[in-house]
N, C-alpha and C. Protein backbone atom coordinates (compact mmCIF):
# COMPACT_ATOMS: atom_id res chain seq x y z
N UNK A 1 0.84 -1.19 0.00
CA UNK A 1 0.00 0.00 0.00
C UNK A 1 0.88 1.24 0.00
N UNK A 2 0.30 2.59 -0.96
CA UNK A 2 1.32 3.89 -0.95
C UNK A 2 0.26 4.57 -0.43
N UNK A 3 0.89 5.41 0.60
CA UNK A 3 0.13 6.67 0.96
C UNK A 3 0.61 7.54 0.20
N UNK A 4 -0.06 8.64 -0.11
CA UNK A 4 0.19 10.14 -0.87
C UNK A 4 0.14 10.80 -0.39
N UNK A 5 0.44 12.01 -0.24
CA UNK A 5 0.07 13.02 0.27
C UNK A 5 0.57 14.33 -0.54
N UNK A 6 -0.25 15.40 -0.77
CA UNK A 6 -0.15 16.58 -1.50
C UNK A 6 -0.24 17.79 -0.66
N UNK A 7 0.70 18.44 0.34
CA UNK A 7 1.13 19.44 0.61
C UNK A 7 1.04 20.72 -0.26
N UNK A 8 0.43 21.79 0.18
CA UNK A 8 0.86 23.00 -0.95
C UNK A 8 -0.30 23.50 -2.00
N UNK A 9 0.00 23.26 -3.34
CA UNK A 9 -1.00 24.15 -3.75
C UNK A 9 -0.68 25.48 -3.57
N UNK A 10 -1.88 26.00 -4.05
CA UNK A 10 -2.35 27.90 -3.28
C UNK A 10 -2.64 28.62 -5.03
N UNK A 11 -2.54 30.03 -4.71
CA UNK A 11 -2.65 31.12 -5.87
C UNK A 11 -1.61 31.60 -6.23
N UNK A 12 -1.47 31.84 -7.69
CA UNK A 12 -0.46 32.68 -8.05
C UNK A 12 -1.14 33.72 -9.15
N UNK A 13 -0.60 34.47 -9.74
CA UNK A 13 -0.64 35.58 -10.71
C UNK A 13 0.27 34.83 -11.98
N UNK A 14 -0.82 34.96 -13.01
CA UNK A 14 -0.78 34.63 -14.60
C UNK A 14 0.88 34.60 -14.81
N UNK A 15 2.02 33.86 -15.30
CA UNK A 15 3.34 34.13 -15.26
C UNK A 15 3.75 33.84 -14.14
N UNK A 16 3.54 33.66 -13.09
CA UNK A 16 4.06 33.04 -11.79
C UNK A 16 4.35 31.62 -12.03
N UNK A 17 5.29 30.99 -10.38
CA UNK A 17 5.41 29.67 -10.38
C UNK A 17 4.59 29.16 -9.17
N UNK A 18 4.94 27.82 -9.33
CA UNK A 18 3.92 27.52 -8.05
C UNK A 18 4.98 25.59 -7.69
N UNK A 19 5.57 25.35 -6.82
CA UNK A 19 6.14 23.82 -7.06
C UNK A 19 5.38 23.03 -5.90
N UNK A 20 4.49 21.83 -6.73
CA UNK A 20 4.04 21.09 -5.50
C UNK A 20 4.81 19.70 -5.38
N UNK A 21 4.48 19.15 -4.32
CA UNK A 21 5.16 18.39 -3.68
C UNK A 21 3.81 16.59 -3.58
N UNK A 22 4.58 15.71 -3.36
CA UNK A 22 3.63 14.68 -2.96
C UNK A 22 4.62 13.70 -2.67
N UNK A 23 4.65 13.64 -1.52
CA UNK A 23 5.74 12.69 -0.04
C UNK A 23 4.55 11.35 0.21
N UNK A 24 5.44 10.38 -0.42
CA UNK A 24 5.22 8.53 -0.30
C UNK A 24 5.32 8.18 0.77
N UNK A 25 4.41 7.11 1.55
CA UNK A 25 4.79 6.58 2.01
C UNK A 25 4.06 4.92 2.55
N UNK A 26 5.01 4.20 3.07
CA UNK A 26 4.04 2.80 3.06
C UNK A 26 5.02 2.02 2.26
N UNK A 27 5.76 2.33 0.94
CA UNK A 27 6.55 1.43 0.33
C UNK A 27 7.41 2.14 -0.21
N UNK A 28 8.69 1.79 -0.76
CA UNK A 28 9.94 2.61 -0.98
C UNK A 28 9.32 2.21 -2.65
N UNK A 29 9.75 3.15 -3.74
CA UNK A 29 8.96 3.73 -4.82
C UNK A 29 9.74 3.14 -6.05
N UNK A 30 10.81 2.11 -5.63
CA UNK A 30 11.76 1.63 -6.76
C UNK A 30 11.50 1.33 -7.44
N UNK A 31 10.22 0.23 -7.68
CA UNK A 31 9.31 -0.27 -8.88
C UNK A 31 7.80 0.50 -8.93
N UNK A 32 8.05 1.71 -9.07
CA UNK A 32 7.07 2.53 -9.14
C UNK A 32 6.91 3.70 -10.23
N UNK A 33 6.01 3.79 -10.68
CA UNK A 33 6.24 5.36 -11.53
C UNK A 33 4.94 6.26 -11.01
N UNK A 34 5.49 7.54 -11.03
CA UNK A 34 4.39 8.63 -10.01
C UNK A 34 4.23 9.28 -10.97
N UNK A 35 3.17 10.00 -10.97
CA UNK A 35 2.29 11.12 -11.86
C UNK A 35 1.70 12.35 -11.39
N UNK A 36 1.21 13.15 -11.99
CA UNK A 36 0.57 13.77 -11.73
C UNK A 36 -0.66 14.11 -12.98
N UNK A 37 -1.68 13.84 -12.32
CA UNK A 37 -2.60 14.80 -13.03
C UNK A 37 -4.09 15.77 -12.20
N UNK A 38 -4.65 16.41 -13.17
CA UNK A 38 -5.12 17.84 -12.41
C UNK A 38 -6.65 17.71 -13.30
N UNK A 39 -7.75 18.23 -12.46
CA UNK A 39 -8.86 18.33 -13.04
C UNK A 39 -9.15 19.41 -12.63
N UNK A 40 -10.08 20.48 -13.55
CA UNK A 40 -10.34 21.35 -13.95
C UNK A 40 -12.27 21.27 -13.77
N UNK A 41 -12.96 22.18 -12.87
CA UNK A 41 -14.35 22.50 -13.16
C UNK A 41 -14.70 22.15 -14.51
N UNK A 42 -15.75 20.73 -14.47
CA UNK A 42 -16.34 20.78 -15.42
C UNK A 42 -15.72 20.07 -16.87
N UNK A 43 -14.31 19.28 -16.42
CA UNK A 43 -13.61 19.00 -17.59
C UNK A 43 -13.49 17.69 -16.81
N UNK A 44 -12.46 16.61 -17.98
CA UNK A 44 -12.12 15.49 -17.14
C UNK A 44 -11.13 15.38 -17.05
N UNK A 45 -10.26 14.72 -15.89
CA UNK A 45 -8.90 14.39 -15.32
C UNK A 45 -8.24 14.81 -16.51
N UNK A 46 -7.02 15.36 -16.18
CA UNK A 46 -6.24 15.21 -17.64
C UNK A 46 -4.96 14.79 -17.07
N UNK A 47 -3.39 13.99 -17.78
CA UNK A 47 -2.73 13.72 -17.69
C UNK A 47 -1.39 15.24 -17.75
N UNK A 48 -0.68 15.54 -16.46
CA UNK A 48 0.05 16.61 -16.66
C UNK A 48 1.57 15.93 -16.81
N UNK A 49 1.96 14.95 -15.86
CA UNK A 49 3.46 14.01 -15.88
C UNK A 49 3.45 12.78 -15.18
N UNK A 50 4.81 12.22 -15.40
CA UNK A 50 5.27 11.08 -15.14
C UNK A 50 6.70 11.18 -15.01
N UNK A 51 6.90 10.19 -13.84
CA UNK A 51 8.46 9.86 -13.82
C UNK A 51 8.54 8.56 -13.06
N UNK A 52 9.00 7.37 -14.13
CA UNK A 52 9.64 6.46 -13.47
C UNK A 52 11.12 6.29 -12.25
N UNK A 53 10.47 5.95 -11.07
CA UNK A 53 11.45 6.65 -9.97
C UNK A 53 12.69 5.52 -10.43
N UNK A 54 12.60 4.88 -10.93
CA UNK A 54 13.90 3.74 -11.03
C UNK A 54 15.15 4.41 -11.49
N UNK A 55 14.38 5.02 -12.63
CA UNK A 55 15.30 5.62 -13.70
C UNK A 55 15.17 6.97 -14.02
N UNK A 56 14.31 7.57 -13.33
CA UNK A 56 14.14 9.19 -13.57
C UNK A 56 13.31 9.11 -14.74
N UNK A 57 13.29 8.60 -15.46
CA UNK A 57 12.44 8.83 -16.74
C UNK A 57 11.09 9.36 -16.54
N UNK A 58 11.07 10.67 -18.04
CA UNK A 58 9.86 11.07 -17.75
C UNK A 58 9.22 11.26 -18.82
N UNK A 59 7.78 11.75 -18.40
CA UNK A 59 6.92 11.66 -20.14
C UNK A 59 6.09 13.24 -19.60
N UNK A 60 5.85 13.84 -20.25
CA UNK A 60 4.83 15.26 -19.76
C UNK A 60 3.10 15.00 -20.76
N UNK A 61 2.37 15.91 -20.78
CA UNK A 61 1.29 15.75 -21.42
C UNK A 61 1.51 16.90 -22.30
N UNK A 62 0.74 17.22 -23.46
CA UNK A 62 1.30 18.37 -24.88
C UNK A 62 1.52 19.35 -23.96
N UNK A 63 0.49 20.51 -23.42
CA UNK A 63 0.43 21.37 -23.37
C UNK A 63 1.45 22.22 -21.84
N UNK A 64 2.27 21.10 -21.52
CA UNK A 64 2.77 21.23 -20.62
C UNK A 64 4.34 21.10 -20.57
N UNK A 65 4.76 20.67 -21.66
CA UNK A 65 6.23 20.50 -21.97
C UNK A 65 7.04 21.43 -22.09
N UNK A 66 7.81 21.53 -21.31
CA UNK A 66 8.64 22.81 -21.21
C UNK A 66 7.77 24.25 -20.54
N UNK A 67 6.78 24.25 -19.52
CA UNK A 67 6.56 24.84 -18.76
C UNK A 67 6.61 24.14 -17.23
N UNK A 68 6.21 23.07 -16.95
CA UNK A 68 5.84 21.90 -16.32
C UNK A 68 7.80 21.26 -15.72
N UNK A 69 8.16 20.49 -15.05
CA UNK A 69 9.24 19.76 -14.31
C UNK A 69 8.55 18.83 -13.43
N UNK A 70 8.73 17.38 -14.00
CA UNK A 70 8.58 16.51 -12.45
C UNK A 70 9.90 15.96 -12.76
N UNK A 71 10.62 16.10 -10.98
CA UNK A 71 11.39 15.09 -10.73
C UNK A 71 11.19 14.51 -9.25
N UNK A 72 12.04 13.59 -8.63
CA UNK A 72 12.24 13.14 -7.56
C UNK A 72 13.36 13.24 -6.55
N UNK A 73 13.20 12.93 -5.21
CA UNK A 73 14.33 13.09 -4.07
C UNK A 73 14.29 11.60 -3.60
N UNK A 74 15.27 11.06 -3.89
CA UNK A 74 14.81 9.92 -3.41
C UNK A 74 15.28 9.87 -1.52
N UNK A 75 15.65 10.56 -1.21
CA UNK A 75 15.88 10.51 0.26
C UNK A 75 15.13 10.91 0.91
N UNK A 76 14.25 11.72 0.54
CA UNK A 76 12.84 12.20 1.03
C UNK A 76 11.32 11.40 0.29
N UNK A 77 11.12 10.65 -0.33
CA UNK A 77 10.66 9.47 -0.91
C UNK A 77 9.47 10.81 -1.58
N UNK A 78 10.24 11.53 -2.42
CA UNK A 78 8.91 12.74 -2.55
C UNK A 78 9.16 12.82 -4.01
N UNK A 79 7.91 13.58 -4.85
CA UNK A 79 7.84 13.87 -6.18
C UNK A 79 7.54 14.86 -6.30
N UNK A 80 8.30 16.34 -7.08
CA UNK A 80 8.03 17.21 -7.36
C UNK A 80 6.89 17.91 -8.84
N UNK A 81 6.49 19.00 -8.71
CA UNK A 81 6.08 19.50 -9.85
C UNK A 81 6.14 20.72 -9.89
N UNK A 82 7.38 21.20 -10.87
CA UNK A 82 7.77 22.64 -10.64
C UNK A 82 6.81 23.13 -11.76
N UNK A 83 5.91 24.08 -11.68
CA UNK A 83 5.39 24.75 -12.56
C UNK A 83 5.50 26.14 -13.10
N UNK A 84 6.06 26.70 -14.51
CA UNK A 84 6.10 27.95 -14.51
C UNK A 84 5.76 28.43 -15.16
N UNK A 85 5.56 29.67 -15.48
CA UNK A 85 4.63 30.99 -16.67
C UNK A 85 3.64 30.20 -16.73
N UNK A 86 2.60 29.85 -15.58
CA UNK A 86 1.46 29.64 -15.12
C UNK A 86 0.44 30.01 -15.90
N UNK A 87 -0.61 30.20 -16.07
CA UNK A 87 -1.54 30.58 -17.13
C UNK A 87 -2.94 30.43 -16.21
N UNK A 88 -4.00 30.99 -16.36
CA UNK A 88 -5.39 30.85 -16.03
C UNK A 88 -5.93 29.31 -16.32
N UNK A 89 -5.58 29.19 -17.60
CA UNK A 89 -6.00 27.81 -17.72
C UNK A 89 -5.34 26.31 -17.08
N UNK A 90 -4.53 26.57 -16.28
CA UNK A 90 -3.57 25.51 -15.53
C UNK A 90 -4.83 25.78 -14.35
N UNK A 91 -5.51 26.45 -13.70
CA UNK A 91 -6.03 26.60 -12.70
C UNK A 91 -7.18 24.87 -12.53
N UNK A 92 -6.85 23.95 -11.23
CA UNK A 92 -7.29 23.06 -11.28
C UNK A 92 -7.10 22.59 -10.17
N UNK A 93 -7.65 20.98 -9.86
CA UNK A 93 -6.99 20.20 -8.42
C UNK A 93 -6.12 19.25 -9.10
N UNK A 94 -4.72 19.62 -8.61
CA UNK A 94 -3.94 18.78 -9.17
C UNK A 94 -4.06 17.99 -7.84
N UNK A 95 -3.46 16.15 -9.01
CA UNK A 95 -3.48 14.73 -8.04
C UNK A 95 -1.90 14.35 -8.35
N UNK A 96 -1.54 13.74 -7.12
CA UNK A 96 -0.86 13.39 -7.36
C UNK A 96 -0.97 11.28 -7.41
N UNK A 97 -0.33 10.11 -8.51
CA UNK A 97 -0.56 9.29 -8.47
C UNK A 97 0.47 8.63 -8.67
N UNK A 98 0.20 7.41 -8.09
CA UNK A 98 1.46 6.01 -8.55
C UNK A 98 0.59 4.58 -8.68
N UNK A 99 1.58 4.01 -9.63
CA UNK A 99 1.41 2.64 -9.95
C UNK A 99 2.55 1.81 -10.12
N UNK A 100 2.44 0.61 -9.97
CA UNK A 100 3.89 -0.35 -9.98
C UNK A 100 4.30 -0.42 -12.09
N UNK A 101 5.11 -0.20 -11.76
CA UNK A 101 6.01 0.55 -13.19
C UNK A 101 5.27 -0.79 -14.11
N UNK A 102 4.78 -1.97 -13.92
CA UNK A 102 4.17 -2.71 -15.23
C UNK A 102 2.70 -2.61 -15.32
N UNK A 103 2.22 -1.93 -14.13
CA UNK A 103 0.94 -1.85 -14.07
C UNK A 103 0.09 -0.92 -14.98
N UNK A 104 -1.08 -1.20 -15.54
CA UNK A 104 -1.62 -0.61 -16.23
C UNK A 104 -2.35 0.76 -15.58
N UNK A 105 -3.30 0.44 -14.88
CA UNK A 105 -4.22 1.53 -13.71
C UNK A 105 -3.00 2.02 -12.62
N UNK A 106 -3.55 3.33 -12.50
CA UNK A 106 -2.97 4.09 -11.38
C UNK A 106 -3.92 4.04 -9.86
N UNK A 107 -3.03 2.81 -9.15
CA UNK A 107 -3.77 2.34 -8.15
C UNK A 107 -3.61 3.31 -6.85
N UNK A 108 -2.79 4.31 -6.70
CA UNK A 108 -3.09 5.01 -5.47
C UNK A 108 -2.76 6.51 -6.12
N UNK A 109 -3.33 7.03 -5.14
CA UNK A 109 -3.77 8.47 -5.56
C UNK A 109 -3.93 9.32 -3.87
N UNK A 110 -3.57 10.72 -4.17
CA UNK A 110 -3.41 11.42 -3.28
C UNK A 110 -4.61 12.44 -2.69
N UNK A 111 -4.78 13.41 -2.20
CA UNK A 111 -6.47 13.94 -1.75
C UNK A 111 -6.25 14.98 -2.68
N UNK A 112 -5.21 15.19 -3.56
CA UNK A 112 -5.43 16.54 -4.69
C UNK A 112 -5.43 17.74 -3.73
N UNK A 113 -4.74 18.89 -4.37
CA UNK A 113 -4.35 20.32 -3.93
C UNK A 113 -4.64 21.12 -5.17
N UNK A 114 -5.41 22.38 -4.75
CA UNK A 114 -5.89 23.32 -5.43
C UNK A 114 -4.79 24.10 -5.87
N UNK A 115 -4.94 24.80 -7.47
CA UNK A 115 -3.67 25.17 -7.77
C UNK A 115 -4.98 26.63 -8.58
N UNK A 116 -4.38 27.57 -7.67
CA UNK A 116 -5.72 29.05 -8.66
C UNK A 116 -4.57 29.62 -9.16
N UNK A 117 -4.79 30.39 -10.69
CA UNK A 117 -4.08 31.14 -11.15
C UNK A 117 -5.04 32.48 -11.81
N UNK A 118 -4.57 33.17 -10.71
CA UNK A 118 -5.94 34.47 -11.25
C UNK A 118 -4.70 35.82 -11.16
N UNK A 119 -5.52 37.15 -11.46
CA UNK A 119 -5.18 38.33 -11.42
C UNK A 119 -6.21 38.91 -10.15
């Protein structure tokens, strides 16, 4: 079993950054790959990243490549998501998730943190 947990969140201004965090715990994350994705009022889940903790490897979703950073600490068993030049439309509850690196479904999932990007 992985616990999640999503620390953080909050508001920023259009062009701002915002880096959240989501600290594992319950199993060490070696055969694991963590994600993140974020839903939006009224839209459905969408896929923002990935990083296989084995190998660092990562995959982003289009609209997020090269604004977006996930990496990991592995001494703090935590997954980052640095986000920057923020936009109105990033405004959502981002999740944070993991699954065992052959697994198809993303079997644990975190309580999601509000991410507002207003003026």
């Amino acid at each position: 079993q992985v616990q999640l947990v999503e620390p953080g969140g909050g508001s920023v201004q259009p062009g701002g950054s915002l880096r959240l965090s989501c600290a594992a715990s319950g199993r060490t994350l070696s055969s694991y790959t963590v994600g993140w994705f974020r839903q939006a009022p009224g839209k459905e889940r969408e896929f923002v990243a990935r990083i296989i903790w084995s190998n660092g490897n990562t995959i982003y979703g289009d609209s997020k490549r090269g604004r977006f950073t996930i990496s990991r600490d592995n001494a703090k068993n935590t997954v980052y998501l640095q986000m920057n030049s923020l936009k109105p439309e990033d405004t959502a509850v981002y999740y944070c998730a993991a699954r065992r690196v052959e697994a198809a479904n993303w079997a644990y999932w975190g309580q999601g943190t509000q991410v507002t990007v207003s003026s």
